[in-house]
PDB file of N, CA and C in Angstrom:
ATOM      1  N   UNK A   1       1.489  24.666  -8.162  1.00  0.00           N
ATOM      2  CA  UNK A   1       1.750  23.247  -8.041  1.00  0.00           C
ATOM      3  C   UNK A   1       2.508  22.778  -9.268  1.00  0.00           C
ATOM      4  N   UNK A   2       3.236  22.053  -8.637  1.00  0.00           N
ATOM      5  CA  UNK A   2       4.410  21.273 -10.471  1.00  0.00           C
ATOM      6  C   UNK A   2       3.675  20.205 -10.696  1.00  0.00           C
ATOM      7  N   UNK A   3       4.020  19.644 -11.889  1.00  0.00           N
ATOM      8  CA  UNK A   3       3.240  18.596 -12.956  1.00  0.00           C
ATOM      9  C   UNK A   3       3.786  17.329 -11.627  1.00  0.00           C
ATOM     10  N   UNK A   4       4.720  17.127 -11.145  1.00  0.00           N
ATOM     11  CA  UNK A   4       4.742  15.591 -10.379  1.00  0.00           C
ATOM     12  C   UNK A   4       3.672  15.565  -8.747  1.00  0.00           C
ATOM     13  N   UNK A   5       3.378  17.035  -8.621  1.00  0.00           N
ATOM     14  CA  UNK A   5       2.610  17.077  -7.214  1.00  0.00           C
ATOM     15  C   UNK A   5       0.716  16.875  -7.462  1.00  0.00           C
ATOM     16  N   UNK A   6       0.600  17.679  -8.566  1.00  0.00           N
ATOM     17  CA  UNK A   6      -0.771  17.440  -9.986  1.00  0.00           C
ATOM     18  C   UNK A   6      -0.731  15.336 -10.101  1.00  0.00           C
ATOM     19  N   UNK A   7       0.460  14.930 -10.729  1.00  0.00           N
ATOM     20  CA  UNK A   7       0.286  13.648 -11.033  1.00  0.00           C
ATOM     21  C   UNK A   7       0.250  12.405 -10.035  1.00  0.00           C
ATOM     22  N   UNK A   8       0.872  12.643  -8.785  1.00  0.00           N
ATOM     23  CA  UNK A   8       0.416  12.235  -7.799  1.00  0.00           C
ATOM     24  C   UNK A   8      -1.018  11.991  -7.240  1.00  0.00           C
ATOM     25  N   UNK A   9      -1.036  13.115  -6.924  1.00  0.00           N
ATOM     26  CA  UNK A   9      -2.334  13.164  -6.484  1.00  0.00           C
ATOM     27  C   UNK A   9      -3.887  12.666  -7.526  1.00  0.00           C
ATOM     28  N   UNK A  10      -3.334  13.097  -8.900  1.00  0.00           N
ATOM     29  CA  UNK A  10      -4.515  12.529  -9.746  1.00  0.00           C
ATOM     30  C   UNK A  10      -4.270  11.097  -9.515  1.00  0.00           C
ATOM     31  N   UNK A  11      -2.886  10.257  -9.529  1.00  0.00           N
ATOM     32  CA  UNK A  11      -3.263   8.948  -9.294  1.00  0.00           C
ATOM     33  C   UNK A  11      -3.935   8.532  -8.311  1.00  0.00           C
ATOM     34  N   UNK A  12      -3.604   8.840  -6.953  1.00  0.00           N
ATOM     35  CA  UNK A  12      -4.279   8.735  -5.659  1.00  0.00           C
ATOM     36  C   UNK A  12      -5.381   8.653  -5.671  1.00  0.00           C
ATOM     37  N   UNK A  13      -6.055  10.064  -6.109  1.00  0.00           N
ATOM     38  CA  UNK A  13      -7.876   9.979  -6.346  1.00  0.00           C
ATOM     39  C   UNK A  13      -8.186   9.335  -7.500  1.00  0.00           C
ATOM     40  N   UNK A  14      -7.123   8.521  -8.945  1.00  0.00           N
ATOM     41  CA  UNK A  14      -8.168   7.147  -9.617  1.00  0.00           C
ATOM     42  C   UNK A  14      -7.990   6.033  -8.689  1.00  0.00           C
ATOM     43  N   UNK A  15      -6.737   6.493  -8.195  1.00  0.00           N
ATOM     44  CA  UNK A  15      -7.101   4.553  -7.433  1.00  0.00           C
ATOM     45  C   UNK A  15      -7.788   4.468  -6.121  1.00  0.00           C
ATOM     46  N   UNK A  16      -8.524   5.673  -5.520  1.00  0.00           N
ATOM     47  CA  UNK A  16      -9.393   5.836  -4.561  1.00  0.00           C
ATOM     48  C   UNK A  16     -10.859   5.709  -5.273  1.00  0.00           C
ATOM     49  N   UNK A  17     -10.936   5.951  -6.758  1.00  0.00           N
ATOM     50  CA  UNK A  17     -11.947   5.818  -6.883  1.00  0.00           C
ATOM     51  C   UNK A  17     -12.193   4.421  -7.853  1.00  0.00           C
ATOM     52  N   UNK A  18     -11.150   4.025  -7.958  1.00  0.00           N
ATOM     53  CA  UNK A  18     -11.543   2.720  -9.345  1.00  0.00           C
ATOM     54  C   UNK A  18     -11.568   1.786  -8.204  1.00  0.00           C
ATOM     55  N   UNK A  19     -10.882   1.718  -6.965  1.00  0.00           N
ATOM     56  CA  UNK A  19     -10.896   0.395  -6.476  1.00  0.00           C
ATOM     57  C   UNK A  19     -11.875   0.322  -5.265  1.00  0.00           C
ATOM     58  N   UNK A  20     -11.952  -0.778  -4.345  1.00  0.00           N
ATOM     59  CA  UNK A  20     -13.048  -0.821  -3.378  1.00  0.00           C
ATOM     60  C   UNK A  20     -11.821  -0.649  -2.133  1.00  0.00           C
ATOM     61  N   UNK A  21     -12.234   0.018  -1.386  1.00  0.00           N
ATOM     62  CA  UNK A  21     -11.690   0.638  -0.150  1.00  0.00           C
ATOM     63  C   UNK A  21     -10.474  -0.896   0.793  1.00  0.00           C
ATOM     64  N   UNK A  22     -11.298  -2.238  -0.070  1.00  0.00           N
ATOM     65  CA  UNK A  22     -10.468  -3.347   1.024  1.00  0.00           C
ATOM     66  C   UNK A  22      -9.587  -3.797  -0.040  1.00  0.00           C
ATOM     67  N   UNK A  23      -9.512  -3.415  -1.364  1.00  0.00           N
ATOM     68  CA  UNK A  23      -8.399  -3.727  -2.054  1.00  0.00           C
ATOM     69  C   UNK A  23      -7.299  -2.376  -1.938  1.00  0.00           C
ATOM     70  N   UNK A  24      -7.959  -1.795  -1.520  1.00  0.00           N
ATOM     71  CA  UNK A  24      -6.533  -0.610  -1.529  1.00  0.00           C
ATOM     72  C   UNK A  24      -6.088  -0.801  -0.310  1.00  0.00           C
ATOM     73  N   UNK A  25      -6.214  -1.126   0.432  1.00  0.00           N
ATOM     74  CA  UNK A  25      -5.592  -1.021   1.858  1.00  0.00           C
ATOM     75  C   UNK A  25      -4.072  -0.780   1.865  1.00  0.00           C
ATOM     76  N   UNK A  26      -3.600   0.335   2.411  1.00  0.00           N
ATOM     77  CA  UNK A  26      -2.521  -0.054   2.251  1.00  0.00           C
ATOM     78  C   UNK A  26      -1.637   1.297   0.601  1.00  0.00           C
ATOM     79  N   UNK A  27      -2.150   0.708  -0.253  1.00  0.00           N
ATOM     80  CA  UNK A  27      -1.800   1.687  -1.362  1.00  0.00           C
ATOM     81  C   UNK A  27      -2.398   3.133  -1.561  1.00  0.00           C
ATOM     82  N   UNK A  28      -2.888   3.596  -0.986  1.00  0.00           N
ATOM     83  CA  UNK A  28      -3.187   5.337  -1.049  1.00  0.00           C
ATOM     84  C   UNK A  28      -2.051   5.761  -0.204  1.00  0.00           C
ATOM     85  N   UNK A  29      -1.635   5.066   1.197  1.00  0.00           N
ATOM     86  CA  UNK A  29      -0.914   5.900   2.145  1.00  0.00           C
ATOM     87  C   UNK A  29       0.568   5.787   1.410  1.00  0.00           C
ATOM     88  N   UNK A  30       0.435   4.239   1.209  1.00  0.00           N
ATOM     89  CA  UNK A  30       1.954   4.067   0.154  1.00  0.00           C
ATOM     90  C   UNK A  30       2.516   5.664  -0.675  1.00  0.00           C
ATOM     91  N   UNK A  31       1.582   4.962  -1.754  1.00  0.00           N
ATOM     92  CA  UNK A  31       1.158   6.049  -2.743  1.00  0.00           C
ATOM     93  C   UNK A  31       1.170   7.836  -2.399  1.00  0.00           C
ATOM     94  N   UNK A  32       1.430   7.754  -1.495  1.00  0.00           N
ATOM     95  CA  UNK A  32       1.209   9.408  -0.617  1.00  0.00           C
ATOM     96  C   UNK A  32       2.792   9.271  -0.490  1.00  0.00           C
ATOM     97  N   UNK A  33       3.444   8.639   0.238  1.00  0.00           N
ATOM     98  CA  UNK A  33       4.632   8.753   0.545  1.00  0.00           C
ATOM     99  C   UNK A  33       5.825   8.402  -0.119  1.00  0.00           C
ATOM    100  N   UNK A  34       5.560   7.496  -1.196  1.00  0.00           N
ATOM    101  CA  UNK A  34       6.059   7.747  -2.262  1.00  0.00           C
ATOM    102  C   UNK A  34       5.980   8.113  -3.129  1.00  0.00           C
ATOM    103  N   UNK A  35       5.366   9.073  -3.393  1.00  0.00           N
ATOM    104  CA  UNK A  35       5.042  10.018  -3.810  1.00  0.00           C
ATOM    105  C   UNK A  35       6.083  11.305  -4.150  1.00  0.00           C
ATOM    106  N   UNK A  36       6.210  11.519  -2.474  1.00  0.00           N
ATOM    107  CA  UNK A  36       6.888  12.353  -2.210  1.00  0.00           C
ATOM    108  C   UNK A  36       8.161  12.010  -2.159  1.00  0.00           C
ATOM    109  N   UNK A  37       8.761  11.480  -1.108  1.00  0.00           N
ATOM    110  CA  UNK A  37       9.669  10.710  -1.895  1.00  0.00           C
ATOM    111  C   UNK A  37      10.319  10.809  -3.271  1.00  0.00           C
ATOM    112  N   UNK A  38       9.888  10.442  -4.128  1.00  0.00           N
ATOM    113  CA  UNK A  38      10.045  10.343  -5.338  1.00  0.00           C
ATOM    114  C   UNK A  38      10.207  11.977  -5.433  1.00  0.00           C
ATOM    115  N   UNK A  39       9.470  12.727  -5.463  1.00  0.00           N
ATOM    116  CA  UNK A  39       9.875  14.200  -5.310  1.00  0.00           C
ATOM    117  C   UNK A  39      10.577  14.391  -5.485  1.00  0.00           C
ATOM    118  N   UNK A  40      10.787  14.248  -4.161  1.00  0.00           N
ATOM    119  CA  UNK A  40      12.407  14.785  -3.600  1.00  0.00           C
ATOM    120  C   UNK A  40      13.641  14.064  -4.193  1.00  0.00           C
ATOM    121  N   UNK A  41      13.278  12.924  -4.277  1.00  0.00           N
ATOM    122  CA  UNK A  41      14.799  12.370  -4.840  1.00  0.00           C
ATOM    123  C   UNK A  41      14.969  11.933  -6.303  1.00  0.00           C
ATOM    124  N   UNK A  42      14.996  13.463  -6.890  1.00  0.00           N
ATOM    125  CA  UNK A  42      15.315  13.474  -8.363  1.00  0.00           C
ATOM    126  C   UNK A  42      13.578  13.530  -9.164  1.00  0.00           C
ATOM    127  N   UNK A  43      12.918  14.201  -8.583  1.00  0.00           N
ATOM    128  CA  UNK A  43      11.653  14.532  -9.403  1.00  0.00           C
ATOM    129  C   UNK A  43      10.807  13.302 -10.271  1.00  0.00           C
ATOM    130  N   UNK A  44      10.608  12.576  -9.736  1.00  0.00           N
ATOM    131  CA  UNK A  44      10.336  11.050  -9.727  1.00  0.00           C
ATOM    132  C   UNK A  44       8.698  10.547  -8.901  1.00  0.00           C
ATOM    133  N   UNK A  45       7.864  11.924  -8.838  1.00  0.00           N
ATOM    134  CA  UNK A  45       6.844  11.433  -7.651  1.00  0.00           C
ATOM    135  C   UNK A  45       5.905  10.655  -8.237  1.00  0.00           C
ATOM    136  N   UNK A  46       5.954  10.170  -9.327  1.00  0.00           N
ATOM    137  CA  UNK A  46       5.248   9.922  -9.934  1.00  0.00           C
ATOM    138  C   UNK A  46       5.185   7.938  -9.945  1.00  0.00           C
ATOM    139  N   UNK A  47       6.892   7.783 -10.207  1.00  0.00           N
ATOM    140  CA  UNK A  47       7.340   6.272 -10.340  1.00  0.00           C
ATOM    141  C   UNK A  47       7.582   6.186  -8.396  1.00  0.00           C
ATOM    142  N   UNK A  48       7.896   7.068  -7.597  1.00  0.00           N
ATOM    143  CA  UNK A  48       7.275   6.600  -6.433  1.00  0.00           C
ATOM    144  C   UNK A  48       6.134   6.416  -5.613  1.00  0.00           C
ATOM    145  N   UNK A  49       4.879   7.104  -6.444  1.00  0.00           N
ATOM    146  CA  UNK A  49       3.547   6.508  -6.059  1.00  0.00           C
ATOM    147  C   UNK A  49       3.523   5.630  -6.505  1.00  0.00           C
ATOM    148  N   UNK A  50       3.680   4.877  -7.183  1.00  0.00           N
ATOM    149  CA  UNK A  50       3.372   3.491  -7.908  1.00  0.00           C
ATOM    150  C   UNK A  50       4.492   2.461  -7.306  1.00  0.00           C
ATOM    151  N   UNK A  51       5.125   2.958  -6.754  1.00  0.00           N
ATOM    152  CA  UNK A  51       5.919   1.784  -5.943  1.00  0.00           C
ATOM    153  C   UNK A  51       6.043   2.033  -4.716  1.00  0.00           C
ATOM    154  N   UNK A  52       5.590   2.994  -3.864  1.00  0.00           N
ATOM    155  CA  UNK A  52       4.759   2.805  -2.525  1.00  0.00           C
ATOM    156  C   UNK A  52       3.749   2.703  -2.906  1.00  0.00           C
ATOM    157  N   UNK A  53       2.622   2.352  -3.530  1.00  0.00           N
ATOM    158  CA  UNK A  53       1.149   1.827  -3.957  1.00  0.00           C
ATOM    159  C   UNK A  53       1.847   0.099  -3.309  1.00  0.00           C
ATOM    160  N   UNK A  54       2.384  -0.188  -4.594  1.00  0.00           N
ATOM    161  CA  UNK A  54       3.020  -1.745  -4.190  1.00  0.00           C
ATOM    162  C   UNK A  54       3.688  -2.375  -2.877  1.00  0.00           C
ATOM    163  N   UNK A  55       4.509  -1.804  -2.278  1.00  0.00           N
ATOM    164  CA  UNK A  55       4.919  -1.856  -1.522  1.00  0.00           C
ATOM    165  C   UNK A  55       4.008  -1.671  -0.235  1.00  0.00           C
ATOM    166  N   UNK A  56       2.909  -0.437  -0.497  1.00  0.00           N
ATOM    167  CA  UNK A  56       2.235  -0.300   0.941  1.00  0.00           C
ATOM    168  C   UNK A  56       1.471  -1.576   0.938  1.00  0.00           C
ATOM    169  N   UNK A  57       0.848  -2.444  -0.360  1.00  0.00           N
ATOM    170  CA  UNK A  57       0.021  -3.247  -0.039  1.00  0.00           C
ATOM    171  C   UNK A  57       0.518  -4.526   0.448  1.00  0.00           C
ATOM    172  N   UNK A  58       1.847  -4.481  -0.066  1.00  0.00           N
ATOM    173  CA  UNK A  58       2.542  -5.906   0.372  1.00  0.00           C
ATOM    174  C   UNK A  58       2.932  -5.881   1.902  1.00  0.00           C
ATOM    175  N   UNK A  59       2.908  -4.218   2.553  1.00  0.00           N
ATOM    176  CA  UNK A  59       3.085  -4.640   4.284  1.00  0.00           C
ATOM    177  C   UNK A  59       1.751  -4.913   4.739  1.00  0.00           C
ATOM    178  N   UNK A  60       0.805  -4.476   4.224  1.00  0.00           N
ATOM    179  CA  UNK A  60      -0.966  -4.294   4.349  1.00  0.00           C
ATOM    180  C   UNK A  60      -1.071  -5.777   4.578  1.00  0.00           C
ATOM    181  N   UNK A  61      -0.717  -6.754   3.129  1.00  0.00           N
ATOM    182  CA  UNK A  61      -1.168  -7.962   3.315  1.00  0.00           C
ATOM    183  C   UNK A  61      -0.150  -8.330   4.169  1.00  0.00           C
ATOM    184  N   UNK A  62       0.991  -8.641   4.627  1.00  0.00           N
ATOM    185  CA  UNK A  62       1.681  -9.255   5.286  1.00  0.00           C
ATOM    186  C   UNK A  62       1.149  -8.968   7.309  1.00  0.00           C
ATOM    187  N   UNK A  63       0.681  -7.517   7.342  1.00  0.00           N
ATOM    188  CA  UNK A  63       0.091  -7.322   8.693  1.00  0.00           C
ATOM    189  C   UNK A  63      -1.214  -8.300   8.964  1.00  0.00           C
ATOM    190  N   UNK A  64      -2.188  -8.142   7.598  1.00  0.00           N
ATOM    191  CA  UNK A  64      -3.082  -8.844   8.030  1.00  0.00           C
ATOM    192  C   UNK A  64      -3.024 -10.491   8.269  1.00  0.00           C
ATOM    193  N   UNK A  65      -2.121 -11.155   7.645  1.00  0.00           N
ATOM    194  CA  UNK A  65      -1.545 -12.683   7.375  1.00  0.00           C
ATOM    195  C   UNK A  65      -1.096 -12.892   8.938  1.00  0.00           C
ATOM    196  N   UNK A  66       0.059 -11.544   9.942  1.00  0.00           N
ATOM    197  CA  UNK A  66       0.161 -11.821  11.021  1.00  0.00           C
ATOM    198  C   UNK A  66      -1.236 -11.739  11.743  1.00  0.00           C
ATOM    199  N   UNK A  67      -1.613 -10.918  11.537  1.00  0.00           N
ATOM    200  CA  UNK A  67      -3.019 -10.630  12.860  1.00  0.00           C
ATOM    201  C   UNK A  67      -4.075 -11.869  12.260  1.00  0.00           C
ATOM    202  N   UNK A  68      -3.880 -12.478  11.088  1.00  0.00           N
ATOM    203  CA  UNK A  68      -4.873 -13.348  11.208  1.00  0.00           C
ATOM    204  C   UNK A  68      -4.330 -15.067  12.358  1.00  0.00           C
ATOM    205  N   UNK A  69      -2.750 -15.021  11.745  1.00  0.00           N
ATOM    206  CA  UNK A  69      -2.337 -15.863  12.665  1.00  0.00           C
ATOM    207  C   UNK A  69      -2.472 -16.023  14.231  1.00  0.00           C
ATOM    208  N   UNK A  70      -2.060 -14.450  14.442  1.00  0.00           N
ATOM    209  CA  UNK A  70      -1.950 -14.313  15.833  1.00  0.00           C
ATOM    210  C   UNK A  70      -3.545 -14.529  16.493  1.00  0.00           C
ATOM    211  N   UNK A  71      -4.780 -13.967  15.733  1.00  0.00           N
ATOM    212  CA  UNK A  71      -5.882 -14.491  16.414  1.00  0.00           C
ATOM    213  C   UNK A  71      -6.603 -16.027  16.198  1.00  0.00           C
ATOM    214  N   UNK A  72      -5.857 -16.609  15.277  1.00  0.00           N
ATOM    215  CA  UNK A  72      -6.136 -18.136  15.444  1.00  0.00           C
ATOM    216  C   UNK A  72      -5.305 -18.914  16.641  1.00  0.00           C
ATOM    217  N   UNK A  73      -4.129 -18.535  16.954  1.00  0.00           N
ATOM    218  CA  UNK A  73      -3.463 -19.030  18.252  1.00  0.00           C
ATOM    219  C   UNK A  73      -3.900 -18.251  19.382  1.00  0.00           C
ATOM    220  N   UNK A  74      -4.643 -17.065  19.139  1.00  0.00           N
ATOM    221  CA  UNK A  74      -5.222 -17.127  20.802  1.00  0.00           C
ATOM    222  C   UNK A  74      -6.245 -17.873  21.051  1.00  0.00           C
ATOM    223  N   UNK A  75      -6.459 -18.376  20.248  1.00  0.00           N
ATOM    224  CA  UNK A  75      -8.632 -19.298  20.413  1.00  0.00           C
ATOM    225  C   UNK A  75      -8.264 -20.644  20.463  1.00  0.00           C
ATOM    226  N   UNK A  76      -6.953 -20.768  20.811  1.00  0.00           N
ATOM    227  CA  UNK A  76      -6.451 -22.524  20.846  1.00  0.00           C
ATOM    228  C   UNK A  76      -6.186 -23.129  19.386  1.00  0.00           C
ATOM    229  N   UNK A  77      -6.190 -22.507  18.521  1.00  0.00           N
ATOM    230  CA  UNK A  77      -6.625 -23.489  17.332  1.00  0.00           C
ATOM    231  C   UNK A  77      -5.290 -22.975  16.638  1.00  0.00           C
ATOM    232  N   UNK A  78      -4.600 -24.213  15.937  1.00  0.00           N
ATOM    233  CA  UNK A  78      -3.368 -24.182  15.336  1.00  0.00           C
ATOM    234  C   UNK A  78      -2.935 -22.711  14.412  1.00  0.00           C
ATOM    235  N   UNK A  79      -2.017 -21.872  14.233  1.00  0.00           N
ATOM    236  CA  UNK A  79      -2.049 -20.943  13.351  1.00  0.00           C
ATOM    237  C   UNK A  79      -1.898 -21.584  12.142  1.00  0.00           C
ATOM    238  N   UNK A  80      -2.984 -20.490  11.078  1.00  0.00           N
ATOM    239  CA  UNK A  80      -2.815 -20.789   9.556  1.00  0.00           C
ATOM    240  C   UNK A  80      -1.691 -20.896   9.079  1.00  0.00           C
ATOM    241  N   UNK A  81      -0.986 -21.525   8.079  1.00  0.00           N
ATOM    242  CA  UNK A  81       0.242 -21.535   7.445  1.00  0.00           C
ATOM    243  C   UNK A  81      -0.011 -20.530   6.312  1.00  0.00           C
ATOM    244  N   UNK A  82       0.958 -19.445   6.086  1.00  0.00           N
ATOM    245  CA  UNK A  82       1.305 -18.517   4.578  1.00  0.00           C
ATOM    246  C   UNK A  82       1.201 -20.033   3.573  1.00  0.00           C
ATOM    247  N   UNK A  83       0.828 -18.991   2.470  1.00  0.00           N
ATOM    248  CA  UNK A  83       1.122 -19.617   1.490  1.00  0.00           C
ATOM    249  C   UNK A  83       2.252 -18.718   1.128  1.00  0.00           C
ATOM    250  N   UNK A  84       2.456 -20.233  -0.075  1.00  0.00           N
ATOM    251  CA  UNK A  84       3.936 -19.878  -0.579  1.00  0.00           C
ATOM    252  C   UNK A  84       5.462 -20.054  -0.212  1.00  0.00           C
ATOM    253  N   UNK A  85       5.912 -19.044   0.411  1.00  0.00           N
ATOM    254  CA  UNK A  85       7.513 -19.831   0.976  1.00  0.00           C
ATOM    255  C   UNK A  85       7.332 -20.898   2.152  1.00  0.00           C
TER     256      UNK A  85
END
């Protein structure tokens, strides 16, 4: 195993173990695939776990923001507004 496939993965299992399973949502799988990623494009797996970490959580929260909308407009009741933009 090379030092970026070792450093991957050690990040993966601290941030599987420092965080609680509903704050990661989202950033382990990131984190897996950019990972690799990063690998491959120019030996980098390291600065691409950490930005699929980020990235996985920002589709994580943005899925759950839809599915929370979408099940407040099936029960009749106005959808929540995002914050922010």
């Amino acid at each position: 195993m090379n030092h970026a496939r070792v450093a991957a993965l050690a990040l993966a299992l601290a941030a599987a173990a420092a965080s609680a399973p509903a704050e990661a949502k989202g950033c382990l799988k990131g984190a897996v695939v950019g990972g690799v990623a990063g690998h491959y494009a120019g030996h980098h797996g390291i600065l691409g776990a950490i930005g699929g970490c980020i990235v996985g959580r920002h589709l994580a929260k943005e899925k759950a923001r839809e599915q929370t909308a979408h099940d407040a407009g099936a029960q009749g009741e106005p959808a929540a507004k995002p914050n922010g933009y």
